[in-house]
Protein backbone atom coordinates (compact mmCIF):
# COMPACT_ATOMS: atom_id res chain seq x y z
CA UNK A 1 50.56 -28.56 -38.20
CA UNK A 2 48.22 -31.23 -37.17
CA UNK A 3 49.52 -30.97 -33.64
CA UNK A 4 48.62 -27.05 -33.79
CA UNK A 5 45.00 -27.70 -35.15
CA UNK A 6 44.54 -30.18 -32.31
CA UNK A 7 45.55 -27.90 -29.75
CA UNK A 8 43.06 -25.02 -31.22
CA UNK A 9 40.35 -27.22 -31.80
CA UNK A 10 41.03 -28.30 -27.82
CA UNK A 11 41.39 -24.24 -26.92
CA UNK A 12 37.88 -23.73 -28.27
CA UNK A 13 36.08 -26.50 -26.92
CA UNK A 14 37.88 -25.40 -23.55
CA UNK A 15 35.94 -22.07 -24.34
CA UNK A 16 32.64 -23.75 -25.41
CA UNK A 17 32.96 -26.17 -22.12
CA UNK A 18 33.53 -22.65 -20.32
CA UNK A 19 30.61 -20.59 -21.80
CA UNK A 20 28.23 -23.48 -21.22
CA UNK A 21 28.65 -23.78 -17.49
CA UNK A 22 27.98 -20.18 -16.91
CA UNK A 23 25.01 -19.87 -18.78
CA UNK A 24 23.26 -22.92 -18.42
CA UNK A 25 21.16 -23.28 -15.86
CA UNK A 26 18.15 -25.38 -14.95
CA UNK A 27 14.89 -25.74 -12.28
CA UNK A 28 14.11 -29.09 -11.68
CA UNK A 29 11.77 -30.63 -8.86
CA UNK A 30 9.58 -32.74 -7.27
CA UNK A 31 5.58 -31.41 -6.87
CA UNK A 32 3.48 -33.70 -4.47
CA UNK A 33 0.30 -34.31 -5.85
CA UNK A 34 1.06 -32.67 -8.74
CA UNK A 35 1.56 -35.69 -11.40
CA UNK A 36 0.17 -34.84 -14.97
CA UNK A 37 -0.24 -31.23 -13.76
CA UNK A 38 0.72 -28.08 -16.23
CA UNK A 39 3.40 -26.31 -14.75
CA UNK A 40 4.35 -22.70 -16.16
CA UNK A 41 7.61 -20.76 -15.76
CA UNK A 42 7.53 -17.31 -16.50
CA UNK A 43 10.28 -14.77 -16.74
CA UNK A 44 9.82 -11.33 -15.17
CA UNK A 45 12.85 -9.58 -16.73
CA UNK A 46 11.45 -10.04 -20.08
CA UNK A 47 8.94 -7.83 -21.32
CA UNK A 48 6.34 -9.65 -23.14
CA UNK A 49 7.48 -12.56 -22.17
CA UNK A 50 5.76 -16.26 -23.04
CA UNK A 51 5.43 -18.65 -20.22
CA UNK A 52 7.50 -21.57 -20.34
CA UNK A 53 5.41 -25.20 -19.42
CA UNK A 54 5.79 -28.53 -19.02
CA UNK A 55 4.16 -31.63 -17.63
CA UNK A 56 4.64 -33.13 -14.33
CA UNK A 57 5.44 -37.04 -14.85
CA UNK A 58 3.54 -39.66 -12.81
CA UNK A 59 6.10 -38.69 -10.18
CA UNK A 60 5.21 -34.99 -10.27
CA UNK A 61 8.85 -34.31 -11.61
CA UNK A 62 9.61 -31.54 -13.41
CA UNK A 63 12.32 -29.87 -15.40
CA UNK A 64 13.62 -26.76 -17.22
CA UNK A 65 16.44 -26.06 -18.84
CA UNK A 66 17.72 -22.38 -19.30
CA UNK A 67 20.42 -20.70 -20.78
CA UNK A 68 20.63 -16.95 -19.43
CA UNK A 69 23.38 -14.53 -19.01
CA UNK A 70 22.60 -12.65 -16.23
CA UNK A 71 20.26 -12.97 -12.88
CA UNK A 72 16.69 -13.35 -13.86
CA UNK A 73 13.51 -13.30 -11.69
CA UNK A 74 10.44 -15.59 -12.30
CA UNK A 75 7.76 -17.32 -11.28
CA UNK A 76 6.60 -21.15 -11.00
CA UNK A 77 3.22 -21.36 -11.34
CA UNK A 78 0.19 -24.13 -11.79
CA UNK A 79 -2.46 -20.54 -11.68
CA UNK A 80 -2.23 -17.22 -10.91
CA UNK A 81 -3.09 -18.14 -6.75
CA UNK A 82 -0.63 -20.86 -6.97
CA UNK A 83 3.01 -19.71 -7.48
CA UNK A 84 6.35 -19.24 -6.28
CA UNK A 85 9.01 -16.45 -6.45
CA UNK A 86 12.40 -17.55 -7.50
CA UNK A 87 15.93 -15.61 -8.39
CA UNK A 88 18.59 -17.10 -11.11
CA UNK A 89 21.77 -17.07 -11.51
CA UNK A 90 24.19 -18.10 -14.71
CA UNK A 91 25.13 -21.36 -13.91
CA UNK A 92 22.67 -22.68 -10.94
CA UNK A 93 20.90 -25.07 -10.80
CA UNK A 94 18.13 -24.97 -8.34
CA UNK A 95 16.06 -27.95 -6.52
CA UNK A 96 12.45 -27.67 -5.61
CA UNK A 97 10.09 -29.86 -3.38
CA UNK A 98 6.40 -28.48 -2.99
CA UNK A 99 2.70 -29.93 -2.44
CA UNK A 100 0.15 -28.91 -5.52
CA UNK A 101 -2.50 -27.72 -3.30
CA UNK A 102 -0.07 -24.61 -2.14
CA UNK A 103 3.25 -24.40 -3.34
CA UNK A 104 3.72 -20.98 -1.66
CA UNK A 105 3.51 -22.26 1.93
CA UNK A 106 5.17 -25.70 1.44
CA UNK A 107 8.42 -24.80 -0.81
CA UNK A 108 11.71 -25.68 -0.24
CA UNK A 109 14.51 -24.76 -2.71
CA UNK A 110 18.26 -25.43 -3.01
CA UNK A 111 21.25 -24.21 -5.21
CA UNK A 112 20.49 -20.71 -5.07
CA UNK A 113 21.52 -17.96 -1.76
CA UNK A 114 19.03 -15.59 -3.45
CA UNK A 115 16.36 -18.27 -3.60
CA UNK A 116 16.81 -19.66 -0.68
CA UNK A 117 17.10 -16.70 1.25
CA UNK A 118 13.99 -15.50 -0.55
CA UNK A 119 12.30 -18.15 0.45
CA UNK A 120 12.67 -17.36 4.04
CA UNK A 121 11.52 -13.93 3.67
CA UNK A 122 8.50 -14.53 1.56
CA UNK A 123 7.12 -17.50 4.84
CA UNK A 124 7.38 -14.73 7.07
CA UNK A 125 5.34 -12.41 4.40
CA UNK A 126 3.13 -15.59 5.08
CA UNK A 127 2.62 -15.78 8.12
CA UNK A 128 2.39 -11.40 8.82
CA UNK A 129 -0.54 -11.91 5.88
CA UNK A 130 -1.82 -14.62 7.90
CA UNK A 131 -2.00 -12.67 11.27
CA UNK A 132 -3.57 -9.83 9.27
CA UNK A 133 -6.18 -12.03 7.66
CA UNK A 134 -7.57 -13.31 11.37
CA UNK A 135 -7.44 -9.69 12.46
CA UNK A 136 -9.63 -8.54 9.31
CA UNK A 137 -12.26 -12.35 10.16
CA UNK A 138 -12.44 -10.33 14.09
CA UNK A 139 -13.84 -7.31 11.70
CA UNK A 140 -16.29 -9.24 9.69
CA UNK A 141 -17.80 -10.99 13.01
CA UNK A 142 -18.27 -7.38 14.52
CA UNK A 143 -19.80 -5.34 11.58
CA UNK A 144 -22.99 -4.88 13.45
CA UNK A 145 -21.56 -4.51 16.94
CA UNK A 146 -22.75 -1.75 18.26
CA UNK A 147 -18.92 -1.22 19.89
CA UNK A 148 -17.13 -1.31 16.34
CA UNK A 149 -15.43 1.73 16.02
CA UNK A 150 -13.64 0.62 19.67
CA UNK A 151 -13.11 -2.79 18.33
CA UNK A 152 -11.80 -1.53 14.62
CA UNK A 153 -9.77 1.24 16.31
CA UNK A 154 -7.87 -1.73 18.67
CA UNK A 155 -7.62 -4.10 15.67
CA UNK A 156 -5.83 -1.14 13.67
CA UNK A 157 -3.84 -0.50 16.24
CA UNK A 158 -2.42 -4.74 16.00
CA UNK A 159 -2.54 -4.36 12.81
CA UNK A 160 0.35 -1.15 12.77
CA UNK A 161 2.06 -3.53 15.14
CA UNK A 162 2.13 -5.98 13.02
CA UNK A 163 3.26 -3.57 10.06
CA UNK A 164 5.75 -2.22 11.87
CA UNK A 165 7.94 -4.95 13.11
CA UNK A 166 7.49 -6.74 9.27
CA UNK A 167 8.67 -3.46 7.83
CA UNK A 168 11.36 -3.08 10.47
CA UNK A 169 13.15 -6.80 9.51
CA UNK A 170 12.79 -6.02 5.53
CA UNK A 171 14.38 -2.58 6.08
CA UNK A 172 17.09 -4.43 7.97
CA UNK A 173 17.40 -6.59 4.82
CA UNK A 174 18.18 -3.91 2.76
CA UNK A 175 20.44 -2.50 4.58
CA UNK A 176 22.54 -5.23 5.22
CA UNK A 177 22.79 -5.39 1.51
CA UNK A 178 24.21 -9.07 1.46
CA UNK A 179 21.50 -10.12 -1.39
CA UNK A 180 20.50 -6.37 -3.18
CA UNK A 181 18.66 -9.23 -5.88
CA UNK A 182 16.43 -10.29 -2.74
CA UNK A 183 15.86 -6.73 -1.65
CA UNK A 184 14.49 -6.16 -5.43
CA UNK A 185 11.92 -8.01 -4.35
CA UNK A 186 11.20 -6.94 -0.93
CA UNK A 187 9.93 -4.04 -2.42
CA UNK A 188 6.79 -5.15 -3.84
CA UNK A 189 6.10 -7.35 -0.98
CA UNK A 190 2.53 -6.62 0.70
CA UNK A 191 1.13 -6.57 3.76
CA UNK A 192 -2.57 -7.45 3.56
CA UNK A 193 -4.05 -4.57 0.58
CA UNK A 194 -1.19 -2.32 1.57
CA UNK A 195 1.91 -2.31 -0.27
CA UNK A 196 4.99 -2.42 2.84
CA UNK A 197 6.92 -0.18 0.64
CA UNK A 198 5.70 3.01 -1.14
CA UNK A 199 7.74 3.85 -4.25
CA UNK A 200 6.70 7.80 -3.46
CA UNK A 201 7.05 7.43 0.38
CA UNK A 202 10.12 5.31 0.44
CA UNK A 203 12.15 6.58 -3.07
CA UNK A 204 14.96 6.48 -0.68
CA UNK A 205 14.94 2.63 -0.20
CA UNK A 206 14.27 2.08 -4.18
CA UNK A 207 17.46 4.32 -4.57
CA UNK A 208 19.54 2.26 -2.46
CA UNK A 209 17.89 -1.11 -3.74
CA UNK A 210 19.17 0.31 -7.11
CA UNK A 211 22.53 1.55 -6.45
CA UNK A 212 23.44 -1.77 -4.80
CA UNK A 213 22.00 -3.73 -8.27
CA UNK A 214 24.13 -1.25 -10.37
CA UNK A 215 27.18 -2.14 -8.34
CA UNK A 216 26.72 -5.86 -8.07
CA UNK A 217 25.13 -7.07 -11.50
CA UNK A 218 26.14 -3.79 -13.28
CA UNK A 219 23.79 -2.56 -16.70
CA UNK A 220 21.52 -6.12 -16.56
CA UNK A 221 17.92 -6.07 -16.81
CA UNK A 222 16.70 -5.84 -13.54
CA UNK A 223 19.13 -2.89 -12.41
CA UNK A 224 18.38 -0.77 -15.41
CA UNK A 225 14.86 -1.38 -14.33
CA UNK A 226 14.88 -0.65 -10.97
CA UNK A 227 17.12 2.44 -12.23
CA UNK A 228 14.14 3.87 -14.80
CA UNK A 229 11.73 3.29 -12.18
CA UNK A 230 13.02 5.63 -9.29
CA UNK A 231 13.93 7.83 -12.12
CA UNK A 232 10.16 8.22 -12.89
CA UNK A 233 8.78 8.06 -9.46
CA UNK A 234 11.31 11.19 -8.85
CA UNK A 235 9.83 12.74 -11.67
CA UNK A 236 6.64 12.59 -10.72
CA UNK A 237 6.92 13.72 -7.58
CA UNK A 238 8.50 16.35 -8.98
CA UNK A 239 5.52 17.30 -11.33
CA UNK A 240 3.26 16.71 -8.07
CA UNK A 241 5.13 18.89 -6.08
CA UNK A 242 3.16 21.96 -7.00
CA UNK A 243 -0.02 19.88 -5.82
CA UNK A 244 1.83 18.69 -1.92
CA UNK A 245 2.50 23.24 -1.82
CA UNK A 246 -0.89 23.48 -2.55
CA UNK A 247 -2.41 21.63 0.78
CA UNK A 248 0.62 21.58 3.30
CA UNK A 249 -0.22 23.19 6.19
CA UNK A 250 -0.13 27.36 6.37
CA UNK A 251 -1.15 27.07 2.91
CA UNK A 252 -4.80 28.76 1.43
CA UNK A 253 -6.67 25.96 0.55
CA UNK A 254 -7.62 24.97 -2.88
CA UNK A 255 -10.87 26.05 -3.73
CA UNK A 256 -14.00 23.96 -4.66
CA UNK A 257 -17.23 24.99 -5.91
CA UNK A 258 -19.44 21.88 -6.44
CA UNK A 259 -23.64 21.14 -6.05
CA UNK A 260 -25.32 19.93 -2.72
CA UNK A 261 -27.96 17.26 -2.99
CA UNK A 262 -30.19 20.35 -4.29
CA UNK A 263 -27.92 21.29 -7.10
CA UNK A 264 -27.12 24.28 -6.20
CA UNK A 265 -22.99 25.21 -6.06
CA UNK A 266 -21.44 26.02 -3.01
CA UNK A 267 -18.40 27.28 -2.49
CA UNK A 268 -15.92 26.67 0.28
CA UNK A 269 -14.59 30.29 0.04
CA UNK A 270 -17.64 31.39 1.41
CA UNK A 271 -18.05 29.98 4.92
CA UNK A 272 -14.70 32.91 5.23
CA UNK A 273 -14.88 33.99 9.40
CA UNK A 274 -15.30 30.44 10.14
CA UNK A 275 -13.05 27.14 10.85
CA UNK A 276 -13.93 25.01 8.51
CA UNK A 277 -13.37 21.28 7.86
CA UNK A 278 -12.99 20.04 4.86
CA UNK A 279 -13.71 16.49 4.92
CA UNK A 280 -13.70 13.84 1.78
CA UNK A 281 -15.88 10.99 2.33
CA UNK A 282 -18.63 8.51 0.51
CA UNK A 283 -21.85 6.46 1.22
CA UNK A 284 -19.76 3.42 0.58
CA UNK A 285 -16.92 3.91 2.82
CA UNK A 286 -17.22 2.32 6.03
CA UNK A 287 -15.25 3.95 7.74
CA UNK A 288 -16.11 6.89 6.33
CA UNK A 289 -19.65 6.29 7.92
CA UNK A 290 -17.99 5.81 11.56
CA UNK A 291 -15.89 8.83 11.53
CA UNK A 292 -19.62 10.84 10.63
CA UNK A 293 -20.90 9.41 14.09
CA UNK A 294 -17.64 11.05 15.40
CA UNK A 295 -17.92 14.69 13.49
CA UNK A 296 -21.85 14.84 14.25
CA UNK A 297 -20.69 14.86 17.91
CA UNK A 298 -18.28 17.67 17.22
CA UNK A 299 -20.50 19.34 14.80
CA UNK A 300 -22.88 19.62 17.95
CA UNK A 301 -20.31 21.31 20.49
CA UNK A 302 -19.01 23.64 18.08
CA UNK A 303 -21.22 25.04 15.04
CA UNK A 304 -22.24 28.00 17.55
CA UNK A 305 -18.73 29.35 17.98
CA UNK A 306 -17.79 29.53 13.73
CA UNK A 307 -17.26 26.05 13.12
CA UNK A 308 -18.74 24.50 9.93
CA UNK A 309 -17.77 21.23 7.92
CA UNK A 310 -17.73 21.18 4.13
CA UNK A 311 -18.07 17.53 3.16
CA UNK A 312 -17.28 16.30 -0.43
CA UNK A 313 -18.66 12.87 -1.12
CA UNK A 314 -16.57 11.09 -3.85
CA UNK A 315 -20.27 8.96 -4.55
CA UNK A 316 -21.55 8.40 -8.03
CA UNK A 317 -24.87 7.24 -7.31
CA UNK A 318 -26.60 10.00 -5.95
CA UNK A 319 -29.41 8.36 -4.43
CA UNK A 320 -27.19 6.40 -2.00
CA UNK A 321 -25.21 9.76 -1.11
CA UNK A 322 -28.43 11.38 0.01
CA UNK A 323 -29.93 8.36 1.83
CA UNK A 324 -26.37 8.29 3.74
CA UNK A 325 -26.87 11.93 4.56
CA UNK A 326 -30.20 11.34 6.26
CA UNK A 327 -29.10 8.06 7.51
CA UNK A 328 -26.45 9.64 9.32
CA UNK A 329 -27.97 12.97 10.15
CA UNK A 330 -25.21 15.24 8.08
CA UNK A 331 -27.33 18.50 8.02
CA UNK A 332 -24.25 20.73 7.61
CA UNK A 333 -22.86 21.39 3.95
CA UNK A 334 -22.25 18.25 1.44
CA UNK A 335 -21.42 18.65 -2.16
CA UNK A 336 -19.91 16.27 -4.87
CA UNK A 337 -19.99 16.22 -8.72
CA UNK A 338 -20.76 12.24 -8.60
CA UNK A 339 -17.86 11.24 -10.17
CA UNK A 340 -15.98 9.41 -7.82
CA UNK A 341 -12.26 9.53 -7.64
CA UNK A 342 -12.63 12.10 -10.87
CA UNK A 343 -13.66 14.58 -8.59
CA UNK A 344 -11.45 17.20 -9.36
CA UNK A 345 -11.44 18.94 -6.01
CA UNK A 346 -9.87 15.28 -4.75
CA UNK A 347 -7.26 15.49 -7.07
CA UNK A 348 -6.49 19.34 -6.44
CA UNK A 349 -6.39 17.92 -2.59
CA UNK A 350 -4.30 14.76 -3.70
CA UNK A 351 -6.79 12.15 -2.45
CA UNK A 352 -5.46 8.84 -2.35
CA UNK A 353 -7.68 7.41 0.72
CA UNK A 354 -10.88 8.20 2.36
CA UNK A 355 -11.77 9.20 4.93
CA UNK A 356 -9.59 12.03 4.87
CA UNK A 357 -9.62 15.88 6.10
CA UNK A 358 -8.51 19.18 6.49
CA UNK A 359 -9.37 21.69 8.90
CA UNK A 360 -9.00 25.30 8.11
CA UNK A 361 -8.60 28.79 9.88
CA UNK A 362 -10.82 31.84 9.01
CA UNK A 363 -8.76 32.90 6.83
CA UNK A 364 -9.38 29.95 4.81
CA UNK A 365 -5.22 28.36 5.34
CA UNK A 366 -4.92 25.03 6.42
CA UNK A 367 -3.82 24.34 9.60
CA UNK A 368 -4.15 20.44 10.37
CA UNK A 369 -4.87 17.23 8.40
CA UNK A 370 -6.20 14.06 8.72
CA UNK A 371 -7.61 14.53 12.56
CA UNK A 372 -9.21 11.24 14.02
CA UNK A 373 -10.95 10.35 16.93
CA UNK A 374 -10.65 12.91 19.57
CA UNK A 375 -7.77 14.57 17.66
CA UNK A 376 -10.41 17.47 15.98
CA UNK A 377 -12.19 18.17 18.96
CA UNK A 378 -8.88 18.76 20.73
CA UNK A 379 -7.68 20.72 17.99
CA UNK A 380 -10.93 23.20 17.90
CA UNK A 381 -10.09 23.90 21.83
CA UNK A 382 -6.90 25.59 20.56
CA UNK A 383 -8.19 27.60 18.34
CA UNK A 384 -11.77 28.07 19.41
CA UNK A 385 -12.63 29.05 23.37
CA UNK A 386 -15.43 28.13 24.91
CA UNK A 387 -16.06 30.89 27.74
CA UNK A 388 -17.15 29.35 30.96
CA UNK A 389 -20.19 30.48 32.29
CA UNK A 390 -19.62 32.37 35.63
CA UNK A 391 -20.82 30.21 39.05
CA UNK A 392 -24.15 30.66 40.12
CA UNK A 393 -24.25 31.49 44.47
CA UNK A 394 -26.82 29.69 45.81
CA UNK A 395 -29.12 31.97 47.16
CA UNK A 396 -30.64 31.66 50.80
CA UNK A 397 -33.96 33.14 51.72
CA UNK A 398 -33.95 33.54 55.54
CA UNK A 399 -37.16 32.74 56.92
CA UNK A 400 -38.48 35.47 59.38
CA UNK A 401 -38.35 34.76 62.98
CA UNK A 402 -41.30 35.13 65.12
């Protein structure tokens, strides 16, 4: 009897022993600089979750111990500028070495493929932001060139560049599908202001981010996350879809009736017999303010052969929309109701960016969006002909002989 007890008593701490090496996990590290420092660990799987602290020693050692039961992602942070991006496993037991001043750029982390690979992805993030950062310093030491719009149009174009081939190496990422955990997070990663990855644009990569999640760490946190997300970014797009009908191209265009500077309503229906563009713009947009220098032009060559613009400022202080009107000599049609991005005629349009345009047939259907540059000039000259004016013969007077 005493022999069986002994041998249940030995199954069950067997089982204990078991359970506690795969949940129990810990961070631990070193932080240069950082001795007597707050340090904060916050889970990202948990909603409403508390941070977790501690206080570096006089060695700037830390430690925390965890017990989880399936991956987790969180952050180690001193502030909200200062942090780090790590993935967790039951059982692991990561390593970190970092300097206070910047623990995002100096990191190092063992014990974890997710982490460590993550870590490699998010330097690169680094160094693209970087890159994009001395691009944008270029801008700021050229605002009153009078060559910007050259200078911001080649800086955009480095910039894409730089987009691109950052995009191109995550996508590869995700397909590879070797850490779907580390793809998660790819995601959300940004590039500059602009997220790399739009959940509307790219549903397609959230889907297969979340199918792989589902199939590796099956019904945890993060994949039924990722799961109700793309499930209500689908349905939203499908309750927008009405609204992308509405202004794709051989469509009517939505109408808008707002006041000019005068208050009086205009409607866009009316300039009917006429190409029309309808461009949405605003005293404070900068490069809303360029493009104007590029339409006036335009505006000039065409507004004697039916072509008008219809510009809706998304302002709210109505003094600076009519001082950028005279400022920038727009003496065609501009209307707005002053309320910014409440305007309803941007959200019947679907807004999400100025500047941004449509140009329109006489019939009032839309037939191009977004033109740049030289793009609506040469997009008038294949709709709108401009008859060439028939060779003069220079005339000779003979002189008469004597």
């Amino acid at each position: 009897m005493r022999i069986f007890f002994l041998l249940s008593l030995f199954s069950l701490l067997s089982i204990y022993s078991c359970k506690e090496k795969d949940t129990l996990s810990d961070i631990k590290g070193s932080i240069y600089e950082g001795n007597n420092k707050v340090i904060y660990l916050l889970d990202l799987t948990k909603k409403g979750a508390v941070p977790d602290s501690t206080i570096l020693n006089f060695n700037g050692d830390f430690d925390f111990n965890l017990e989880i039961t399936e991956p987790k992602d969180v952050i180690l942070y001193f502030d909200i500028s200062n942090h780090i991006r790590l993935l967790l496993l039951p059982g692991e037991h990561l390593t970190i070495t970092a300097d206070y001043a910047n623990l995002d750029e100096t990191y190092r982390v063992n014990g974890s493929p997710n982490s460590e690979f993550l870590q490699e992805i998010m330097q690169k993030n680094i160094s693209c932001n970087l890159e994009i950062d001395s691009l944008n310093s270029i801008y700021r030491a050229n605002e009153t060139n009078q060559r910007l719009l050259d200078i911001m149009n080649q800086l955009q174009a480095k910039a894409l560049k730089i987009f691109a081939k950052h995009r191109n190496e995550l996508e590869e990422i995700i397909n590879a599908n070797t850490h779907p955990l580390v793809s998660y997070i790819v995601l959300s990663l940004r590039l500059g202001p602009q997220n790399l990855f739009d959940s509307t644009k790219d549903i397609e990569w959230f889907k297969k981010v979340s199918d792989a999640i589902q199939e590796t760490y099956p019904e945890t946190t993060i994949a039924v996350s990722i799961k109700n997300f793309v499930e209500s970014v689908e349905l939203r797009m499908f309750q927008k879809l009405t609204t992308e009908q509405r202004i794709s191209i051989g469509n009517i265009a939505p109408e808008i009736a707002l006041p000019n500077q005068n208050g009086d309503t205009v409607r866009l229906s009316s300039f009917r017999g006429k190409y029309v563009l309808v461009d949405f713009w605003a005293s404070w947009c900068k490069p809303c303010r360029l493009q104007n220098q590029n339409l006036l032009k335009v505006y000039n060559s065409y507004r004697w052969r039916k072509f008008e613009i219809y510009q809706v400022s998304l302002d709210n202080d109505k003094a600076e929309w009519i001082k950028a009107i005279r400022n920038d000599y727009l003496y065609w049609t501009n209307v707005s109701d002053l309320k910014m991005w409440d305007c309803q005629a941007s959200k019947d349009y679907g807004i999400n960016g100025i500047p941004s345009n449509f140009l329109l047939d006489p019939e009032g259907r839309i037939i191009a969006r977004d033109l740049r540059e030289n793009q609506l000039e040469a997009k008038l000259k294949e709709y709108i002909k401009i008859p060439v004016e028939p060779r003069k013969e220079q005339q000779i007077q003979l002189q008469p002989t004597e």
